[in-house]
C-alpha atoms as a PDB file:
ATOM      1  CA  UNK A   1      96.046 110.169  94.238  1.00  0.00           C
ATOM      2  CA  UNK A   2      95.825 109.731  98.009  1.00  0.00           C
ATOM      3  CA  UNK A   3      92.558 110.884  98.299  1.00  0.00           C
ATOM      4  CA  UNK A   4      91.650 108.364  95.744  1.00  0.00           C
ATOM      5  CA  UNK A   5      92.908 105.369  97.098  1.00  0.00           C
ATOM      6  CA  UNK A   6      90.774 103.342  99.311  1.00  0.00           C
ATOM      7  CA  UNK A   7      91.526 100.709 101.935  1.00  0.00           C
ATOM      8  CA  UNK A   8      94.576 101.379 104.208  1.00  0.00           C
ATOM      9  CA  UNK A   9      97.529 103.194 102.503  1.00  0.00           C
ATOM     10  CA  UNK A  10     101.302 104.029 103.974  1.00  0.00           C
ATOM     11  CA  UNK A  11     103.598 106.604 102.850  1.00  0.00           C
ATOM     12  CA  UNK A  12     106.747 107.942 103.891  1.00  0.00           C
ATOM     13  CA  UNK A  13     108.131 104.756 105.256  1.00  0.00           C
ATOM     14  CA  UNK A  14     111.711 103.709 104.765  1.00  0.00           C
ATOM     15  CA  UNK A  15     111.016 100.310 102.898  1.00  0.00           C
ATOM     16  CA  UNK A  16     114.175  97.358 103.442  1.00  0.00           C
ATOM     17  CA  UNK A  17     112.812  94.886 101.640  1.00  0.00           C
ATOM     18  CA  UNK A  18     110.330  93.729  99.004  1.00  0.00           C
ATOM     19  CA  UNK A  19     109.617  90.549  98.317  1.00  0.00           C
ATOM     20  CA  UNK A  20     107.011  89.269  95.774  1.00  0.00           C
ATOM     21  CA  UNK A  21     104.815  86.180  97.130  1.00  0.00           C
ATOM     22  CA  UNK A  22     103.607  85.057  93.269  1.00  0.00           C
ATOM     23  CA  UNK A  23     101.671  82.005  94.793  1.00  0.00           C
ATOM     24  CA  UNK A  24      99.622  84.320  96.971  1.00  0.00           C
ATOM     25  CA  UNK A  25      99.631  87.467  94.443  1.00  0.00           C
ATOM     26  CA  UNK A  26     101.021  89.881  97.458  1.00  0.00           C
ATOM     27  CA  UNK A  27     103.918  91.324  97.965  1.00  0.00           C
ATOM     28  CA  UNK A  28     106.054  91.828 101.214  1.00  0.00           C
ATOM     29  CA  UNK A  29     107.726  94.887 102.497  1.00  0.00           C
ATOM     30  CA  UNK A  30     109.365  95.176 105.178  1.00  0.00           C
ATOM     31  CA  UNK A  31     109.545  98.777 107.296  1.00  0.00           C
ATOM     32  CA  UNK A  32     112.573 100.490 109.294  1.00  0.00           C
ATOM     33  CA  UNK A  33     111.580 100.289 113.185  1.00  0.00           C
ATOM     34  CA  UNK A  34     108.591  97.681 112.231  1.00  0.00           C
ATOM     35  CA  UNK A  35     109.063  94.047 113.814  1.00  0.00           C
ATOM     36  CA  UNK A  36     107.418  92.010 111.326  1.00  0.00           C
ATOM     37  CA  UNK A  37     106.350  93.088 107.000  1.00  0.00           C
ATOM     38  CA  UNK A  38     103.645  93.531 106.066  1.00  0.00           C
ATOM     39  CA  UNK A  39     101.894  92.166 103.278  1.00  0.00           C
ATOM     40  CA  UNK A  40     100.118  93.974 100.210  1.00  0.00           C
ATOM     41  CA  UNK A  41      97.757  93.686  97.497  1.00  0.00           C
ATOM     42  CA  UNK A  42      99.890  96.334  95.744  1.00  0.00           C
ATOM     43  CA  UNK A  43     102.731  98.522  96.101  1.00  0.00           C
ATOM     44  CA  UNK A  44     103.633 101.613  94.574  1.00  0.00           C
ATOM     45  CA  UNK A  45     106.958 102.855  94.644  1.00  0.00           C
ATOM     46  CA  UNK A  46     108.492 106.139  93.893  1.00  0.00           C
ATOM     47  CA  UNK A  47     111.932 105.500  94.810  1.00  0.00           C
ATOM     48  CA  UNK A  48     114.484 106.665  92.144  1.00  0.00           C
ATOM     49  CA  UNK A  49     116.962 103.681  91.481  1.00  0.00           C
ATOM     50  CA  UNK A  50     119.813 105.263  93.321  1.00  0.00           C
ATOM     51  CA  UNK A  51     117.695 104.659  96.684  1.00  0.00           C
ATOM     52  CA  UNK A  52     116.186 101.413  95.057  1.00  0.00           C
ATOM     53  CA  UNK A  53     119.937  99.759  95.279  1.00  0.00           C
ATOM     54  CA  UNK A  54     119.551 100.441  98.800  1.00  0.00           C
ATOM     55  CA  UNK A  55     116.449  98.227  99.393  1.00  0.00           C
ATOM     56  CA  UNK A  56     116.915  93.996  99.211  1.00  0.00           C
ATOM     57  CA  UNK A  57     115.029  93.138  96.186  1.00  0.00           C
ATOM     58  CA  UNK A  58     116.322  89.845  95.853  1.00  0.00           C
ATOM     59  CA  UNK A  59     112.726  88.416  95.960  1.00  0.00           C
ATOM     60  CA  UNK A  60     111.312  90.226  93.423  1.00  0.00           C
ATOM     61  CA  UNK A  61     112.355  88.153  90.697  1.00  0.00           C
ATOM     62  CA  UNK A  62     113.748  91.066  88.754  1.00  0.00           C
ATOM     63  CA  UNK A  63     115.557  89.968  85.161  1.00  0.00           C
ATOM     64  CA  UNK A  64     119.499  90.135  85.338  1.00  0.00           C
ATOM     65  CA  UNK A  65     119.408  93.907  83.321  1.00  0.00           C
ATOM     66  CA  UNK A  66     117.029  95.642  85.220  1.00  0.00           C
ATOM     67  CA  UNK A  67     119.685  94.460  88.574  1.00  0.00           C
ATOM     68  CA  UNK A  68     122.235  95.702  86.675  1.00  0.00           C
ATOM     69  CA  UNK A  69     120.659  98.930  84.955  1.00  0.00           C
ATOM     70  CA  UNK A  70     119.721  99.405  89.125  1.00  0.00           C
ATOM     71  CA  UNK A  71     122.829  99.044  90.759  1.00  0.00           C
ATOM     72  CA  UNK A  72     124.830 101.340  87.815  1.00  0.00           C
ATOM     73  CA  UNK A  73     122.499 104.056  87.219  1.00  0.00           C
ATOM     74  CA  UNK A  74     123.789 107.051  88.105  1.00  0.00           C
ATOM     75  CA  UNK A  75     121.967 110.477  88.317  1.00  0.00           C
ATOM     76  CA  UNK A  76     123.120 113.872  86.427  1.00  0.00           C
ATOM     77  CA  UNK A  77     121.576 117.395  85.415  1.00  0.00           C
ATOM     78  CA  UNK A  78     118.338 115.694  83.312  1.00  0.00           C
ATOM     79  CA  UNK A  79     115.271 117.290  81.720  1.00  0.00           C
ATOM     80  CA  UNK A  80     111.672 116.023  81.804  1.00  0.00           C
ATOM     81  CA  UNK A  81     110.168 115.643  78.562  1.00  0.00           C
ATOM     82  CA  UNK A  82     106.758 115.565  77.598  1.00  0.00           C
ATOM     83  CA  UNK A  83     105.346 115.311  74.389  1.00  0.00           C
ATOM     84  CA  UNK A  84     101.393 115.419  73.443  1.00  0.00           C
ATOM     85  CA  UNK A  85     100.031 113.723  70.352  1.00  0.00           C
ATOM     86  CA  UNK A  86      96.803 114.234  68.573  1.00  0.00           C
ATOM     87  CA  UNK A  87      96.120 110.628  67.335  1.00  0.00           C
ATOM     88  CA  UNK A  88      96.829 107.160  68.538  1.00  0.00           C
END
């Protein structure tokens, strides 16, 4: 996917914060050992929500389950599971 992407792209950064501007259509993020955020068109994250918790998301107007569902998940053994259809 990185080769893909075009226009200026960071990974491995340890993100602080993310904060979604709606009235501009960016969002914020904010960088360990950077002085000021930086803004974005769009962000991907891969973080699982364990790490998430870690990160201020209080501007990312987030409903009140997903907050929750983020700050109680807890990881165990788990399985990926994929499963091909056919049809539509």
């Amino acid at each position: 996917m990185k080769e893909k992407m075009k226009g200026k792209l960071t990974v491995d950064a340890r993100v602080t914060v993310l904060a979604i501007q709606p009235e501009e259509h960016k969002v914020k993020v904010s960088v360990a050992g950077c002085k000021e955020p930086k803004i974005f068109d769009h962000v991907i994250t891969t973080l699982p929500f364990g790490c998430l918790r870690n990160v201020d998301t209080s501007d990312c107007i987030l409903s009140w389950d997903l907050k929750t569902a983020i700050r109680s998940l807890g990881y165990d053994c788990s399985t990926k599971v994929a499963i091909q259809f056919s049809t539509c």
